[in-house]
Protein backbone atom coordinates (compact mmCIF):
# COMPACT_ATOMS: atom_id res chain seq x y z
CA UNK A 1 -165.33 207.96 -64.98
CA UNK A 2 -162.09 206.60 -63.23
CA UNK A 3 -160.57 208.78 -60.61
CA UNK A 4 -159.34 211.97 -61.84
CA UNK A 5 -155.70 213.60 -61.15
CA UNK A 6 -154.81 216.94 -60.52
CA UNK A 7 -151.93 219.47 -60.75
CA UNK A 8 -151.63 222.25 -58.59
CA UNK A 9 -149.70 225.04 -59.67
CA UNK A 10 -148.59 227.42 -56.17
CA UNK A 11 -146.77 230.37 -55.97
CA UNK A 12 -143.48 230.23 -53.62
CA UNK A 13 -144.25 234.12 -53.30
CA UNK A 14 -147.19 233.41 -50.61
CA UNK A 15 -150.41 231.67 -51.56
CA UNK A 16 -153.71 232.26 -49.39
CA UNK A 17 -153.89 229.12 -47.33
CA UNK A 18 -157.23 228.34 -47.69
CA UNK A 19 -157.44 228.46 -51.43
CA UNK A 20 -155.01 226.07 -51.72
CA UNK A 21 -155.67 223.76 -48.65
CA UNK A 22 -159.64 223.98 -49.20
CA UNK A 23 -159.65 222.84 -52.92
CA UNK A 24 -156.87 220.36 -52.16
CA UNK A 25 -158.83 218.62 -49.32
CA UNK A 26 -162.12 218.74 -51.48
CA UNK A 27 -160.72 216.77 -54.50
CA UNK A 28 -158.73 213.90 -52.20
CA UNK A 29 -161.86 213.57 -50.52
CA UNK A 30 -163.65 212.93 -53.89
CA UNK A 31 -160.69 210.41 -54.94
CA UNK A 32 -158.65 212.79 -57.68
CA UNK A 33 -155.23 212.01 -57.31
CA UNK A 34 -153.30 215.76 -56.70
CA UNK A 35 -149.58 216.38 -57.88
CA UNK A 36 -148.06 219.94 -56.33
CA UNK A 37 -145.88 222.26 -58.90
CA UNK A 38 -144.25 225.62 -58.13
CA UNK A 39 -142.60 227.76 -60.48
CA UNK A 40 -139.07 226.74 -59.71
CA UNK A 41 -139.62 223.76 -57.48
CA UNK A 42 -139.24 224.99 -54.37
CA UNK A 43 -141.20 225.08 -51.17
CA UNK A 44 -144.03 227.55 -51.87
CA UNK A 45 -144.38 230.07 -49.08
CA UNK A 46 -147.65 230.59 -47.49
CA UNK A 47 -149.22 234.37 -47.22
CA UNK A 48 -148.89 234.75 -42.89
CA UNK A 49 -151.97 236.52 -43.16
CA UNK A 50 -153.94 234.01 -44.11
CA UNK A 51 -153.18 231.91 -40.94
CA UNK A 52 -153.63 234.57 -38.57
CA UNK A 53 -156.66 233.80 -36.58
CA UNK A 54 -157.60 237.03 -36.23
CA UNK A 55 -157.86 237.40 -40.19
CA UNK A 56 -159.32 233.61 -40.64
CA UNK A 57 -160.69 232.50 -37.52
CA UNK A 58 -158.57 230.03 -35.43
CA UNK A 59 -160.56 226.74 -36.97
CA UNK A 60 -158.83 227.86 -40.73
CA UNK A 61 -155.84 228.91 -39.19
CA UNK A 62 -155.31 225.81 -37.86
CA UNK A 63 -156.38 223.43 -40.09
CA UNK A 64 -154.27 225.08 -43.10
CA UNK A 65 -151.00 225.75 -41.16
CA UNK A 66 -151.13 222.09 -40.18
CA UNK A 67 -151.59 220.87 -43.68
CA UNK A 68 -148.87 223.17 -45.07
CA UNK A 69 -146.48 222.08 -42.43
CA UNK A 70 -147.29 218.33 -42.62
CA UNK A 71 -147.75 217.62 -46.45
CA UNK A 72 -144.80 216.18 -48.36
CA UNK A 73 -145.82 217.33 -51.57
CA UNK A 74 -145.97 221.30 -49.91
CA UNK A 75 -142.76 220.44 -48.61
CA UNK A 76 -141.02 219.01 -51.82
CA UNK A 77 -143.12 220.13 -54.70
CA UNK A 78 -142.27 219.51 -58.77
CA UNK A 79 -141.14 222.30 -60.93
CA UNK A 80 -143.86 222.76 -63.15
CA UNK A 81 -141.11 223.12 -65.87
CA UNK A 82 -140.80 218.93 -65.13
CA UNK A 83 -144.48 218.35 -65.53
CA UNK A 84 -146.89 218.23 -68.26
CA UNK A 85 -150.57 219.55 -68.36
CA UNK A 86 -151.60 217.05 -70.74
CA UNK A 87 -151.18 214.14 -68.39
CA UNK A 88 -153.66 215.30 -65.89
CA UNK A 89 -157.67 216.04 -65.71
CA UNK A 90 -157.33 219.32 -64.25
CA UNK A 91 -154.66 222.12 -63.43
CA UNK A 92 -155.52 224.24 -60.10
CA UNK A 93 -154.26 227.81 -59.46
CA UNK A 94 -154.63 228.75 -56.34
CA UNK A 95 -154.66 232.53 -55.29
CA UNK A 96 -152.57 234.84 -53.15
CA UNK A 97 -151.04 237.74 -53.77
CA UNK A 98 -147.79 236.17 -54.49
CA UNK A 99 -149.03 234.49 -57.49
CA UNK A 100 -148.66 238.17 -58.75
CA UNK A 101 -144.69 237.93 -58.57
CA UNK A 102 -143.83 234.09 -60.23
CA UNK A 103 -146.96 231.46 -60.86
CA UNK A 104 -149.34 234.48 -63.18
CA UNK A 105 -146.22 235.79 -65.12
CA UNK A 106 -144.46 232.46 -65.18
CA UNK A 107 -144.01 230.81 -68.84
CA UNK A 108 -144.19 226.93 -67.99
CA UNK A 109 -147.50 228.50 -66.11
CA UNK A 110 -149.10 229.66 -68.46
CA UNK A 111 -148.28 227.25 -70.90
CA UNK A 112 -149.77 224.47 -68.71
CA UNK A 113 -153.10 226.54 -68.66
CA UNK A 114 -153.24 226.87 -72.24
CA UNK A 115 -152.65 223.05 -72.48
CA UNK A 116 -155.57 222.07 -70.48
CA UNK A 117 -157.61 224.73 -71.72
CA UNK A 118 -157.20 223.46 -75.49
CA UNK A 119 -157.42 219.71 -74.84
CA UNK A 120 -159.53 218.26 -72.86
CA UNK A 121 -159.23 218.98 -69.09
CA UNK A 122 -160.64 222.04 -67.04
CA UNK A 123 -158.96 224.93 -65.03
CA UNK A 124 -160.09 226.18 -61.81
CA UNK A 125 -158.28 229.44 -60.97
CA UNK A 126 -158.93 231.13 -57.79
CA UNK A 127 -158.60 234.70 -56.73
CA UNK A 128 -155.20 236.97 -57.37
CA UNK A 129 -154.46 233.74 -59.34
CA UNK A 130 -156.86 234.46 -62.04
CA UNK A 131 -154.07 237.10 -63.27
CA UNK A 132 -152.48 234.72 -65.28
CA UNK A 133 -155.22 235.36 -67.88
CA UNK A 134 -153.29 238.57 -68.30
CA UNK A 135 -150.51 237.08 -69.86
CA UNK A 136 -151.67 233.84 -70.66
CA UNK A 137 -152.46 233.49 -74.37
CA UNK A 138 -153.59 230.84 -76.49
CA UNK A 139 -151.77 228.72 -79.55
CA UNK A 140 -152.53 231.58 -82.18
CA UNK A 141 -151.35 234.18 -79.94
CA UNK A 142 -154.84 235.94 -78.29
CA UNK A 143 -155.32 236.31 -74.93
CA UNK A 144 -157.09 232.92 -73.22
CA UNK A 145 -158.96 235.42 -71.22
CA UNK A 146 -161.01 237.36 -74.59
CA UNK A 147 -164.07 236.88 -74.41
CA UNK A 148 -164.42 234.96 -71.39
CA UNK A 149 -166.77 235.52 -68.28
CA UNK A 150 -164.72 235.33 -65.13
CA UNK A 151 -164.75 236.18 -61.90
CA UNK A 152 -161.90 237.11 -59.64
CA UNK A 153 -160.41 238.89 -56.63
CA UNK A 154 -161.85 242.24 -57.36
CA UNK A 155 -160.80 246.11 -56.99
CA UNK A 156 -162.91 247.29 -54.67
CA UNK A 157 -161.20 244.79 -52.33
CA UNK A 158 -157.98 245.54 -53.16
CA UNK A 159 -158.51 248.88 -51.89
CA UNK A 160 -159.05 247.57 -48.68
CA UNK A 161 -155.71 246.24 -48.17
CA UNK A 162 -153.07 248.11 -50.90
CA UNK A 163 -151.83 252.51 -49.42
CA UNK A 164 -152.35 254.73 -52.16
CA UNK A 165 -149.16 254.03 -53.34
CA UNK A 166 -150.00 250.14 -54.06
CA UNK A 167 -148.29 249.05 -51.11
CA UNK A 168 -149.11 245.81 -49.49
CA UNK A 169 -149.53 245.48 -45.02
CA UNK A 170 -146.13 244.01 -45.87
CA UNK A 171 -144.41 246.87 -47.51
CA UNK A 172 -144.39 245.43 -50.83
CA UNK A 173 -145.64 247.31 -53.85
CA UNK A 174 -148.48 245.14 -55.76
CA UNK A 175 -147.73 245.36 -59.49
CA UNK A 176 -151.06 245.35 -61.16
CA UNK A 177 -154.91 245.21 -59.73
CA UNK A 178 -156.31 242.00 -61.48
CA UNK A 179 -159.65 243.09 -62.40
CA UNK A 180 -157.65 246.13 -64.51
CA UNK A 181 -155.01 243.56 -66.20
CA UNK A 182 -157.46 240.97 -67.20
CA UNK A 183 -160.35 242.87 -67.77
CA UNK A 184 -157.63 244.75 -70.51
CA UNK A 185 -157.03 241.24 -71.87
CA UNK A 186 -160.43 240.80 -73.08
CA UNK A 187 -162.16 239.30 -70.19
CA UNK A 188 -165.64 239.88 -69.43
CA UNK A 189 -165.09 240.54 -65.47
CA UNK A 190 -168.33 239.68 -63.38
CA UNK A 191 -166.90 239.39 -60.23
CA UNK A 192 -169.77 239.63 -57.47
CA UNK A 193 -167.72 241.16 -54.70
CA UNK A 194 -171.32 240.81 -52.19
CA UNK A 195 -172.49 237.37 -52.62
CA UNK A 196 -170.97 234.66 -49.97
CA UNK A 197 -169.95 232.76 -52.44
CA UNK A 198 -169.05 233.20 -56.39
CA UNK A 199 -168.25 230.46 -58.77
CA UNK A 200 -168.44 231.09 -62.87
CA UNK A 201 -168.03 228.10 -65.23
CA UNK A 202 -166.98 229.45 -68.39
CA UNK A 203 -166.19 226.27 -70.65
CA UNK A 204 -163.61 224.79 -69.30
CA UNK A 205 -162.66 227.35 -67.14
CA UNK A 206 -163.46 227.50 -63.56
CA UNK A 207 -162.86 230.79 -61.66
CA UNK A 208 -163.25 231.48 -57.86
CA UNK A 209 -163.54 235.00 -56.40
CA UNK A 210 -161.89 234.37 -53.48
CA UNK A 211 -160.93 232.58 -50.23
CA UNK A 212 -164.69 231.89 -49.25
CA UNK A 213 -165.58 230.64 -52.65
CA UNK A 214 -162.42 227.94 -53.02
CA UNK A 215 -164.31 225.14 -51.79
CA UNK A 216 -167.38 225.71 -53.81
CA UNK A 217 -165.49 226.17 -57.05
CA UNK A 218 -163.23 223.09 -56.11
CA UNK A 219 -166.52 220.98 -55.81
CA UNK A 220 -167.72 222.75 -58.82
CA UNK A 221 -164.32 221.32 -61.12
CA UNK A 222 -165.17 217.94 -59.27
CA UNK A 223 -168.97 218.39 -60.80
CA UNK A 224 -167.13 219.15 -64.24
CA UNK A 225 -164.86 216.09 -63.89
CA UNK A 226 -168.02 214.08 -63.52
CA UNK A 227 -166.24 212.99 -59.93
CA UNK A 228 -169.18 214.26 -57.56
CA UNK A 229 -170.77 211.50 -57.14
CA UNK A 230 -167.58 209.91 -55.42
């Protein structure tokens, strides 16, 4: 096929560097044209965590603070209320807690996943991201997520990070635990929170665990695009 195109959808609440960065750099490098959307248009802020060295090793840390300082389209992104999901091959989500506050519970969000998911493109959504299929629903009203296998970022990692008052390192309070929201929407969660990597294709949605698996799922969409052998 032609080169593919791709709209990123990132929160301006703090997205997880590399799970934006890593799939981003992955589909350039296999020729898909990539188009960056936030919920209102603005810059989208990047979690500080996930440039600390000490949380991501200094290689990551460097390489994704340098990309989110230097790239225009980070800098000056489209409302995704301005673009269309119909006019691209795929619509990436990338993960962070923030996505938790605007890009999960956002309408125009949601709506573009439902686009892609009932024409013909394919949706990779990665980590905390994956909460959209909370509150995402399809064109007769059901949940996207019923009856879909997915994979996401997990509870018993969450409890790793969140007091036992849901309280994030950074003293805010995290609404909802993913697995709980979208396994309640009907998803069947099989999120493999002890493999290196975990990937599930579940028609034409993609879903990513985490940080470590972005760049496997991102060459898994590019495998589902038919743009691999770029």
């Amino acid at each position: 096929m032609t080169d593919a195109n791709a709209l990123f959808v990132v929160s301006e609440y703090g997205y997880w560097g590399e799970e934006c960065i890593d799939p981003l750099e992955t589909l350039e490098d296999a020729g898909v044209e990539v188009t960056i959307a936030t919920p209102s248009g603005g810059p989208p802020e990047i979690d500080d965590r996930s440039i600390d060295p000490e949380t991501v090793g200094e290689e990551t840390a460097e390489r994704v603070e340098e990309r989110h300082e230097t790239d225009e389209r980070l800098s000056d992104p489209e409302a995704i209320a301005d673009v269309h999901a119909e006019d691209f091959d795929a619509v990436v989500f990338p993960g962070g807690h923030g996505t938790e506050w605007d890009v999960n519970q956002d309408h125009h969000a949601r709506v573009a996943l439902r686009t892609i998911l009932e024409g013909d493109g394919k949706a990779l959504v990665v980590c905390h991201a994956v909460g959209i299929l909370a509150f995402a629903r399809d064109s007769h009203g059901a949940f996207l997520a019923n009856g879909r296998r997915v994979t996401g970022f997990p509870n018993a990692w969450e409890e790793d990070i969140v007091d036992d008052r849901d309280l994030l390192p950074d003293g805010r309070k995290l609404p909802y635990w993913v697995e709980d929201e979208v396994a309640t929407a009907g998803a069947d969660w099989d999120a493999d929170a002890e493999a290196d990597t975990d990937v599930i294709v579940d028609g034409d949605l993609i879903t990513g665990r985490g940080p470590e698996s972005s760049r496997a799922a991102a060459e898994t969409l590019l495998e589902e695009l038919g743009q691999n052998g770029q």
